[in-house]
PDB file of N, CA and C in Angstrom:
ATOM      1  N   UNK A   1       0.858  -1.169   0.000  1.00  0.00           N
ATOM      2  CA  UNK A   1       0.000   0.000   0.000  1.00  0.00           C
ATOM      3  C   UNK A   1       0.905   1.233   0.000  1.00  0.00           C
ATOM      4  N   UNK A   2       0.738   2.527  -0.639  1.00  0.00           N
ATOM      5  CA  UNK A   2       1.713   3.028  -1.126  1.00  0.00           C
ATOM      6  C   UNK A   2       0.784   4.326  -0.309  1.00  0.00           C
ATOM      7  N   UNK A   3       1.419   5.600  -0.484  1.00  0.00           N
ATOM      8  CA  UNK A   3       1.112   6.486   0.479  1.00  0.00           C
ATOM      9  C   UNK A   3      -0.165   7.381  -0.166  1.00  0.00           C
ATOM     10  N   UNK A   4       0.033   7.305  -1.654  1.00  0.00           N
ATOM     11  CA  UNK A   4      -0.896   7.711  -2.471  1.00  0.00           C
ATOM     12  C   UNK A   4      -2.468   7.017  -2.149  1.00  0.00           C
ATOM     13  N   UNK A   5      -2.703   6.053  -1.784  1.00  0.00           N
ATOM     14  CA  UNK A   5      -3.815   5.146  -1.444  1.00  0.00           C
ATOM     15  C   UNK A   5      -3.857   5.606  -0.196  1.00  0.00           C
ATOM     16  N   UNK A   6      -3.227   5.617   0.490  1.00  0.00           N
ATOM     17  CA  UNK A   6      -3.586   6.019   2.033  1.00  0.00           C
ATOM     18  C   UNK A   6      -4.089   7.167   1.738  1.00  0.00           C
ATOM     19  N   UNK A   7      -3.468   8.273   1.371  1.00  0.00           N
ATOM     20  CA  UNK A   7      -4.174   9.783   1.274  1.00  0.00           C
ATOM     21  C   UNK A   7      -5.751   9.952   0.347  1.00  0.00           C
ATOM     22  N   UNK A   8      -5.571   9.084  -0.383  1.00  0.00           N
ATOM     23  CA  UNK A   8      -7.028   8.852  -1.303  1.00  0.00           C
ATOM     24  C   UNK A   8      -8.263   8.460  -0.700  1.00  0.00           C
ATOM     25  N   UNK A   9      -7.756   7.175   0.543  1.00  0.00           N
ATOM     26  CA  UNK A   9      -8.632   7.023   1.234  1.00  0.00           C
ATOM     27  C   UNK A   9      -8.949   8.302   2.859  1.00  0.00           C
ATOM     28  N   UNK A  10      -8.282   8.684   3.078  1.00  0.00           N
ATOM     29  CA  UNK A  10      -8.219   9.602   4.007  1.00  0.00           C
ATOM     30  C   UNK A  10      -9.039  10.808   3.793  1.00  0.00           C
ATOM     31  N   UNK A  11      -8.734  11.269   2.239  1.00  0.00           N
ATOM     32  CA  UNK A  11      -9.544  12.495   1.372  1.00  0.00           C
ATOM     33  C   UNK A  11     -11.096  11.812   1.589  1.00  0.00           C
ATOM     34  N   UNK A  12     -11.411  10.898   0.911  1.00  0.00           N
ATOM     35  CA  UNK A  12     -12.721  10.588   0.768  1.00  0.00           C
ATOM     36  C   UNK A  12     -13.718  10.478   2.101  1.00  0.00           C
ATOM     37  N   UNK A  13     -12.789   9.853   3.703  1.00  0.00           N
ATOM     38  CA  UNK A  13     -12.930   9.863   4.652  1.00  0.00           C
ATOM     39  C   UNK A  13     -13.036  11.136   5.105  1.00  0.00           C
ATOM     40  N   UNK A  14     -12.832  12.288   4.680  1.00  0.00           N
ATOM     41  CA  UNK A  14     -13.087  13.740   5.219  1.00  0.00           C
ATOM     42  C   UNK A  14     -14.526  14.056   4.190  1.00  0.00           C
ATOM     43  N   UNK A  15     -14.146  13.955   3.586  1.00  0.00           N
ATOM     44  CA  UNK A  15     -15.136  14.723   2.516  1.00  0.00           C
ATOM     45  C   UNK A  15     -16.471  13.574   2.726  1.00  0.00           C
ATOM     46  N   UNK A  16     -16.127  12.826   3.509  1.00  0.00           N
ATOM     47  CA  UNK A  16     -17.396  11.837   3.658  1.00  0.00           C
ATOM     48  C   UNK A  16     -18.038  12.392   4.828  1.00  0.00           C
ATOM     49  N   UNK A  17     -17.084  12.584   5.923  1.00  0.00           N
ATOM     50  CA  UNK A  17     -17.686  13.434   6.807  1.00  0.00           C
ATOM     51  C   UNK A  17     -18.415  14.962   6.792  1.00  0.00           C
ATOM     52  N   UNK A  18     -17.799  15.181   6.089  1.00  0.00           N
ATOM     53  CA  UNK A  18     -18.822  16.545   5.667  1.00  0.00           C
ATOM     54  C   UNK A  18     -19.865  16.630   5.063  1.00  0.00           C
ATOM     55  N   UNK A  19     -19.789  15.590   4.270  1.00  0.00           N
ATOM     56  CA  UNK A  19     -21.196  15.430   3.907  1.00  0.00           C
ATOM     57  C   UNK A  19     -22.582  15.007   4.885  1.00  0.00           C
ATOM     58  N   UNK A  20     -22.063  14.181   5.535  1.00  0.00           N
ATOM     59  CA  UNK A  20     -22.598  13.616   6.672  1.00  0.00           C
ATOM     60  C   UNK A  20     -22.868  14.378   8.157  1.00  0.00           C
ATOM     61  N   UNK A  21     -21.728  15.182   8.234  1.00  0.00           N
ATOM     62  CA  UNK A  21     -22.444  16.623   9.043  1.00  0.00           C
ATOM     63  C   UNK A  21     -23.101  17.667   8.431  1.00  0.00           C
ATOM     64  N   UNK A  22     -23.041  17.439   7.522  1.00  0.00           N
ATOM     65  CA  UNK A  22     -23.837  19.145   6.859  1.00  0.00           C
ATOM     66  C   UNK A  22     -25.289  19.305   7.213  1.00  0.00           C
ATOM     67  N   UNK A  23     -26.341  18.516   6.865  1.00  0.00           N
ATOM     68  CA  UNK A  23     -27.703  18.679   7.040  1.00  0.00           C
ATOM     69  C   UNK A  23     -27.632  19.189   8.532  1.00  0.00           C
ATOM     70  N   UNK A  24     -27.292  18.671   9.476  1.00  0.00           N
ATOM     71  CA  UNK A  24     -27.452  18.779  10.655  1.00  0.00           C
ATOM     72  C   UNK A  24     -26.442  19.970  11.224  1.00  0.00           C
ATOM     73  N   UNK A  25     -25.437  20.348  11.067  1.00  0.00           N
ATOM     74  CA  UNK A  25     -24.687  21.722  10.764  1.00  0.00           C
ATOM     75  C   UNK A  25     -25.768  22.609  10.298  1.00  0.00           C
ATOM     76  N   UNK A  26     -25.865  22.439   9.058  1.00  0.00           N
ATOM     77  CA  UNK A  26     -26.709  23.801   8.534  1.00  0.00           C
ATOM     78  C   UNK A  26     -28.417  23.536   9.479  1.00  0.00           C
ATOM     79  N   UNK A  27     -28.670  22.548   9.942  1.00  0.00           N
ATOM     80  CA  UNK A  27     -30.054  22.701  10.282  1.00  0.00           C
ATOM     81  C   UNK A  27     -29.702  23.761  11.355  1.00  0.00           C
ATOM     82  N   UNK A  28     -28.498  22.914  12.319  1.00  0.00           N
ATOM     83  CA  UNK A  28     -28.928  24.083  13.715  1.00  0.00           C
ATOM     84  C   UNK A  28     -28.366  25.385  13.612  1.00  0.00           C
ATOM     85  N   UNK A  29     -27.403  25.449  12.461  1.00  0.00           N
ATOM     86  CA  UNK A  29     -27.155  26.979  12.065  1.00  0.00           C
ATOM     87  C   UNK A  29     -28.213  27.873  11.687  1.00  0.00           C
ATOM     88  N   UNK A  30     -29.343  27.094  11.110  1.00  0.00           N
ATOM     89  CA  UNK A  30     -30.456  28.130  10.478  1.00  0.00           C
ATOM     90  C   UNK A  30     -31.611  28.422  11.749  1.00  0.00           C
ATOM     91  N   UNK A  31     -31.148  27.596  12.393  1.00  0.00           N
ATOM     92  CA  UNK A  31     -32.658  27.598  13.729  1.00  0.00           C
ATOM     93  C   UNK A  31     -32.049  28.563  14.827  1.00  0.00           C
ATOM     94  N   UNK A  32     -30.542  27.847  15.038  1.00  0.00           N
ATOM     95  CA  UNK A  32     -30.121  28.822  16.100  1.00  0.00           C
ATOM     96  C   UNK A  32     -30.003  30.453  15.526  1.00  0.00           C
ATOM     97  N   UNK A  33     -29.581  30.933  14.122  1.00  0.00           N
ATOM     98  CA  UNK A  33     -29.834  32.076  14.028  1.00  0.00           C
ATOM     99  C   UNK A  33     -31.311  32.611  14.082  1.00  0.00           C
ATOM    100  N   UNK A  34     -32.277  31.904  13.436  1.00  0.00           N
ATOM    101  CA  UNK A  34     -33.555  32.309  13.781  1.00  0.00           C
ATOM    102  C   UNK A  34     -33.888  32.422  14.977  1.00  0.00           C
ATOM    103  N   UNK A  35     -33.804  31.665  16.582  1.00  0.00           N
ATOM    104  CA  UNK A  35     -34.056  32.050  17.502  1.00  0.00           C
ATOM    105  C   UNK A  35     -32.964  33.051  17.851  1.00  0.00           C
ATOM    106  N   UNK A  36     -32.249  33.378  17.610  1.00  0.00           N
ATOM    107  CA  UNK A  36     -31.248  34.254  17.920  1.00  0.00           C
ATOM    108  C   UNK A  36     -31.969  35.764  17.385  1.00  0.00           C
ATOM    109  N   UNK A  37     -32.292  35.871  16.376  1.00  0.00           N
ATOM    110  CA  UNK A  37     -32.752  37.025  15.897  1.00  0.00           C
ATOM    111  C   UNK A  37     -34.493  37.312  16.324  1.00  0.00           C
ATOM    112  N   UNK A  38     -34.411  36.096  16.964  1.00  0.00           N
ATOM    113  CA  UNK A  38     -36.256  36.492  17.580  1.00  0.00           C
ATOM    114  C   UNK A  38     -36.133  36.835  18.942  1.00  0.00           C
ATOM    115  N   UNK A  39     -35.308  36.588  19.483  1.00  0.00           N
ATOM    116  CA  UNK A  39     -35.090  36.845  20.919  1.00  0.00           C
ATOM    117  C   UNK A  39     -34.239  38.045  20.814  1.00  0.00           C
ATOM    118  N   UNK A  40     -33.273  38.701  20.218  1.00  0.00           N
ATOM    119  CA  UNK A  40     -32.741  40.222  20.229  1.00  0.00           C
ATOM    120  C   UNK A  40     -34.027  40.877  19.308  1.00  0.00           C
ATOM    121  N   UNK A  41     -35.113  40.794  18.634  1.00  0.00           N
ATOM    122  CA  UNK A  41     -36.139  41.537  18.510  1.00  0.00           C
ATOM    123  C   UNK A  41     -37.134  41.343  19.493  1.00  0.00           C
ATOM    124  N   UNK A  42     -37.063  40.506  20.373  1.00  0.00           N
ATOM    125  CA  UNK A  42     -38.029  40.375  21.435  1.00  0.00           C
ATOM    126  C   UNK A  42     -37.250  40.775  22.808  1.00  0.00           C
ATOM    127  N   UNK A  43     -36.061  40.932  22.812  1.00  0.00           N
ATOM    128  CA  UNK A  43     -35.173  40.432  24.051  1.00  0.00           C
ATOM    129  C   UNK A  43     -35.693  39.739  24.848  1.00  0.00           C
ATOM    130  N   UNK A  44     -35.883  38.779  24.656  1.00  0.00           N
ATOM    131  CA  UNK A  44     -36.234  37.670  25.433  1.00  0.00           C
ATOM    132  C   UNK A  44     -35.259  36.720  25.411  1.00  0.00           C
ATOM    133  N   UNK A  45     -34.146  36.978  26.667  1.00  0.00           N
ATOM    134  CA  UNK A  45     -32.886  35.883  26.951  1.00  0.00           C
ATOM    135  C   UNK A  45     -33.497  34.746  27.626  1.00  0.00           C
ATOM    136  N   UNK A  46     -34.352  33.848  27.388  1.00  0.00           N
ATOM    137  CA  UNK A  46     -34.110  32.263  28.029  1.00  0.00           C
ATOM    138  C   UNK A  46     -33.433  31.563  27.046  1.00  0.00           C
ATOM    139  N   UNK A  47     -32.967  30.770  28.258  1.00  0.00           N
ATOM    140  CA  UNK A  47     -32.174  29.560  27.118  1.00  0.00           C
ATOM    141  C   UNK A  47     -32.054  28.675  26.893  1.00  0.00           C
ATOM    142  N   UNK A  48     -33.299  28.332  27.482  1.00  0.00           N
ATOM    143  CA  UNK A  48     -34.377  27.396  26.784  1.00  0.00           C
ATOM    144  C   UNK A  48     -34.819  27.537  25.434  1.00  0.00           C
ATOM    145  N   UNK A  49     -35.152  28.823  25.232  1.00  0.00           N
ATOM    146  CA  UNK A  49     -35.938  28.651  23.912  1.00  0.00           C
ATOM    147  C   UNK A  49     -34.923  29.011  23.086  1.00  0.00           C
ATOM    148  N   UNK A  50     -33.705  28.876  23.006  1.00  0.00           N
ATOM    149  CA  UNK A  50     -32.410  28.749  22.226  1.00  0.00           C
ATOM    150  C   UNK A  50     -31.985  27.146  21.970  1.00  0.00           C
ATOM    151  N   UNK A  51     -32.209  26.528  22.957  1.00  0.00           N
ATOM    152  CA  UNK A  51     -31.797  24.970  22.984  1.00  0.00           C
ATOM    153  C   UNK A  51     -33.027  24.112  22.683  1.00  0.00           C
ATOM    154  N   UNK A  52     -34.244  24.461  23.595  1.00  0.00           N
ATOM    155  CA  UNK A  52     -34.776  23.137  22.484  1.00  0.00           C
ATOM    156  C   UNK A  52     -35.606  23.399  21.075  1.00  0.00           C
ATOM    157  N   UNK A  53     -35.996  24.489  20.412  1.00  0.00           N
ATOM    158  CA  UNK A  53     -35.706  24.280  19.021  1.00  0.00           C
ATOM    159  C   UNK A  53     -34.790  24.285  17.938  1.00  0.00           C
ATOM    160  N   UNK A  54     -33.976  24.484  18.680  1.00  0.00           N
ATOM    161  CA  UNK A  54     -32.271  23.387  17.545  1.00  0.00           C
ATOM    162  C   UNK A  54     -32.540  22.083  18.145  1.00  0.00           C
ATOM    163  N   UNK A  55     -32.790  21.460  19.098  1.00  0.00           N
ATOM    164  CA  UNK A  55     -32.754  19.992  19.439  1.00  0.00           C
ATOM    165  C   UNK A  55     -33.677  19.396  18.750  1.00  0.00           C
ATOM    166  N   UNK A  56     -35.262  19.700  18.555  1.00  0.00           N
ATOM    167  CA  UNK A  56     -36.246  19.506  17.862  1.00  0.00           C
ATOM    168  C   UNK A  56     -35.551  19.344  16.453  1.00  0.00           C
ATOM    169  N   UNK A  57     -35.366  20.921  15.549  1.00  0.00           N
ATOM    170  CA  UNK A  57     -34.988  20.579  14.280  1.00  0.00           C
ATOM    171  C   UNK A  57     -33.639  19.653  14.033  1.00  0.00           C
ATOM    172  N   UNK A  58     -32.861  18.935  15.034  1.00  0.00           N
ATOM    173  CA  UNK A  58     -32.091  18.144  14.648  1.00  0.00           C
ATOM    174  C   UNK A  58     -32.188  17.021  14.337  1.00  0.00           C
ATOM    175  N   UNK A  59     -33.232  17.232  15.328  1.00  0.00           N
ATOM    176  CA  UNK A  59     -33.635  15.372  15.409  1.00  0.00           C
ATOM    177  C   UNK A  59     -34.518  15.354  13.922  1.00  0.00           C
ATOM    178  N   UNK A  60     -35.340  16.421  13.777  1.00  0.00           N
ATOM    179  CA  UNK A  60     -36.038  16.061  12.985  1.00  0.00           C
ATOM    180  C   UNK A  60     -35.112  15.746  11.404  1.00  0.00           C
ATOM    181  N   UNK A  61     -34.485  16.837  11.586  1.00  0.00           N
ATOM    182  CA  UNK A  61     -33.349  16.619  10.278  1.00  0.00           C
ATOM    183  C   UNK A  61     -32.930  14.505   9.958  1.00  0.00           C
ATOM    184  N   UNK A  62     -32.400  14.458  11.162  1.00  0.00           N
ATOM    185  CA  UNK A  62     -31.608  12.957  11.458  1.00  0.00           C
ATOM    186  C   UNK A  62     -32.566  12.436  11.083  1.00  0.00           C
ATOM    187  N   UNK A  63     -33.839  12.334  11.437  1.00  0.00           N
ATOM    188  CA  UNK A  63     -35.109  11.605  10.900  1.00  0.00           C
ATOM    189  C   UNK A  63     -34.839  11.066   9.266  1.00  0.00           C
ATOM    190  N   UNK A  64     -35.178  12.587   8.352  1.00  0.00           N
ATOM    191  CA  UNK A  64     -34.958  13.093   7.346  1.00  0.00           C
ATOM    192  C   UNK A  64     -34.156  12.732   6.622  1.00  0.00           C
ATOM    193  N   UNK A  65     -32.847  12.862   7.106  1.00  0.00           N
ATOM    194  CA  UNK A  65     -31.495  12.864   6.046  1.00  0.00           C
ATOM    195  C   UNK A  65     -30.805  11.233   7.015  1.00  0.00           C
ATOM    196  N   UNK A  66     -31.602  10.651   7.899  1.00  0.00           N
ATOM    197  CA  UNK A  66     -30.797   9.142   8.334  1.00  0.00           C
ATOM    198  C   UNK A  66     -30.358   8.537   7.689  1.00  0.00           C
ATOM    199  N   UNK A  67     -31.732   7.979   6.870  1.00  0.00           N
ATOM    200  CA  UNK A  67     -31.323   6.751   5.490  1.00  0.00           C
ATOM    201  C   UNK A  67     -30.250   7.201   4.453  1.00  0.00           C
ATOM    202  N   UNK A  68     -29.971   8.152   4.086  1.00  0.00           N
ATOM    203  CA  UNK A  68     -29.104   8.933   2.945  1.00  0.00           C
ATOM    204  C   UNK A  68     -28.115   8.650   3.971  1.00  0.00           C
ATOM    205  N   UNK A  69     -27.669   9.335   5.244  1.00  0.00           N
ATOM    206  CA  UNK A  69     -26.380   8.868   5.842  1.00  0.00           C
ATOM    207  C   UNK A  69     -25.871   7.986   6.428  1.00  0.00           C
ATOM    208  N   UNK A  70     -26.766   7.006   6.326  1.00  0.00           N
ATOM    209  CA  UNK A  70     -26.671   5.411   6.344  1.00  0.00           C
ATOM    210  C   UNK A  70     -26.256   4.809   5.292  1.00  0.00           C
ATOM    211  N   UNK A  71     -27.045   5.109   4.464  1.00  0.00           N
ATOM    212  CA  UNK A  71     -26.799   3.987   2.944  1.00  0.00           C
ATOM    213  C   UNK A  71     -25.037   4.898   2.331  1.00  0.00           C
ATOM    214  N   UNK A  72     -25.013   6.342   2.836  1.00  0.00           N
ATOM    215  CA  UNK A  72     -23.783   7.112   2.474  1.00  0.00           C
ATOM    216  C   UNK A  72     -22.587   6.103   3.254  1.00  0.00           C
ATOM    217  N   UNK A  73     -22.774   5.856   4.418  1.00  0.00           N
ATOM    218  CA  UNK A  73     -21.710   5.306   5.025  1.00  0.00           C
ATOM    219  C   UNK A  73     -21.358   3.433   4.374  1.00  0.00           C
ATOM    220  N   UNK A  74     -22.134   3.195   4.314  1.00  0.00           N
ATOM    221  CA  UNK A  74     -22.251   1.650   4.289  1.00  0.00           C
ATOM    222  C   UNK A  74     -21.432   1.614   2.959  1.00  0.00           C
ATOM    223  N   UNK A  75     -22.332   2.384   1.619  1.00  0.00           N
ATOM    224  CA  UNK A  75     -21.453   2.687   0.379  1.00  0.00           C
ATOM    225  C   UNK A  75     -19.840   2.664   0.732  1.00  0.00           C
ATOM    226  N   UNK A  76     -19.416   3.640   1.552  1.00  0.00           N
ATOM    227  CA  UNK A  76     -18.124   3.644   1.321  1.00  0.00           C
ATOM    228  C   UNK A  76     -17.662   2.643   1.900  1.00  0.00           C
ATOM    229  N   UNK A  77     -18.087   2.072   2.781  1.00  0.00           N
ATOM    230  CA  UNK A  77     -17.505   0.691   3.502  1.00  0.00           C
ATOM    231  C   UNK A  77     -17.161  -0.184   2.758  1.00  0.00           C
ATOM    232  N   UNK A  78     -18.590  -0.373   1.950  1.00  0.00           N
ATOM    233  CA  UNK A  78     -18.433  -1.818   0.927  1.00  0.00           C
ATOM    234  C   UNK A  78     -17.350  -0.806  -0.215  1.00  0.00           C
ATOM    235  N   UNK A  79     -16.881  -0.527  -0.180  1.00  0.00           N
ATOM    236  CA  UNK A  79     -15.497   0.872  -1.152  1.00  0.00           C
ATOM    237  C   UNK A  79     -14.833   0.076  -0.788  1.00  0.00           C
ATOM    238  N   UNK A  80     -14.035   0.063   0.322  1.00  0.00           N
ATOM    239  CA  UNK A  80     -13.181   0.185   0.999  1.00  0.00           C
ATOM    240  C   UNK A  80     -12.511  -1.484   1.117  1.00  0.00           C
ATOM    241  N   UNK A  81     -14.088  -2.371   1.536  1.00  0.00           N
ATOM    242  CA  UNK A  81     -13.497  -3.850   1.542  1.00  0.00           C
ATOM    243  C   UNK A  81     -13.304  -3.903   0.018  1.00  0.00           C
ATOM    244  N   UNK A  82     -14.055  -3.457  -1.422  1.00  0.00           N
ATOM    245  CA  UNK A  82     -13.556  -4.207  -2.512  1.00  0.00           C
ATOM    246  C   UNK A  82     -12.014  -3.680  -2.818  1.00  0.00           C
ATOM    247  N   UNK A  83     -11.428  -2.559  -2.423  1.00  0.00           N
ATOM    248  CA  UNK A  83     -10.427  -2.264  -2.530  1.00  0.00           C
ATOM    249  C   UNK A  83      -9.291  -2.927  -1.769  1.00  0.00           C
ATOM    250  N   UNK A  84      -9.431  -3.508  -0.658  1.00  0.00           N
ATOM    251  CA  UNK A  84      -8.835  -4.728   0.058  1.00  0.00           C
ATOM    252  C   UNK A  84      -7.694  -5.267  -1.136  1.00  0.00           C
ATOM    253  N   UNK A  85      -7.944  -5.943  -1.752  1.00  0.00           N
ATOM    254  CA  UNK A  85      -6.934  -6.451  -2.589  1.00  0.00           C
ATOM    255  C   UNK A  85      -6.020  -6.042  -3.301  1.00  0.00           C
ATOM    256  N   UNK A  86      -6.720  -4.633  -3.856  1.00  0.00           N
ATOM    257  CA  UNK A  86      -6.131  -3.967  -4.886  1.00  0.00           C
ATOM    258  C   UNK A  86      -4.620  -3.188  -4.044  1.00  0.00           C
ATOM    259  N   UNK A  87      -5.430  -3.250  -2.619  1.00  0.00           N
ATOM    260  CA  UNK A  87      -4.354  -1.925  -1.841  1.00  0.00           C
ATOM    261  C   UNK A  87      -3.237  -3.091  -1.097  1.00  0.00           C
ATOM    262  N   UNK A  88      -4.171  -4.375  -1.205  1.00  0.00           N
ATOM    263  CA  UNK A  88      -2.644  -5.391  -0.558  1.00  0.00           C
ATOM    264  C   UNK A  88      -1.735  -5.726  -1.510  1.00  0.00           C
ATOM    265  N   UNK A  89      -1.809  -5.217  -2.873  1.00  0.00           N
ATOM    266  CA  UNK A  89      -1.072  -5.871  -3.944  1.00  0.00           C
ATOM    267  C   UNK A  89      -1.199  -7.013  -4.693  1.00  0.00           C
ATOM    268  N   UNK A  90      -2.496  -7.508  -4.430  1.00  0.00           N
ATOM    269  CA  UNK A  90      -3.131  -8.828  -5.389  1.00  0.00           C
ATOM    270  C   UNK A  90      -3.596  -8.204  -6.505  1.00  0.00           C
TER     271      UNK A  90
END
């Protein structure tokens, strides 16, 4: 296995992760700025109502985008074992 394969798989292993955080990144980025901007037009500091509707829209996201980052992960897995051979030198 040569260093070029290691870094190929490493790249795809990042960029897999990002894909796989994003929905849920951008969900609570868009909720937490929305309660953020409803509470400095309301000033209303609890923080409660900062935390559980990002918790709500996360989960709901994970609901949503699960199966896609399930079947995303598994894909690269089964990657990874057919490449088994190729990267031991058979």
């Amino acid at each position: 296995m040569d260093t070029t394969a290691v870094l190929d798989i490493g790249l795809q292993a990042v960029i897999l992760a990002g894909k796989l955080a994003a929905p849920i990144l951008i969900t609570a980025l868009v909720v937490g700025f929305s309660v953020s901007l409803l509470q400095s037009i309301t000033q209303i500091q609890e923080v409660t109502l900062s935390f559980v509707p990002k918790a709500i829209a996360v989960a709901a996201a994970l609901l949503i985008a699960g199966h896609w980052m399930i079947s995303e992960t598994v894909s690269f897995t089964t990657q990874l074992f057919e490449r088994i051979p190729s990267l031991l030198g058979g």
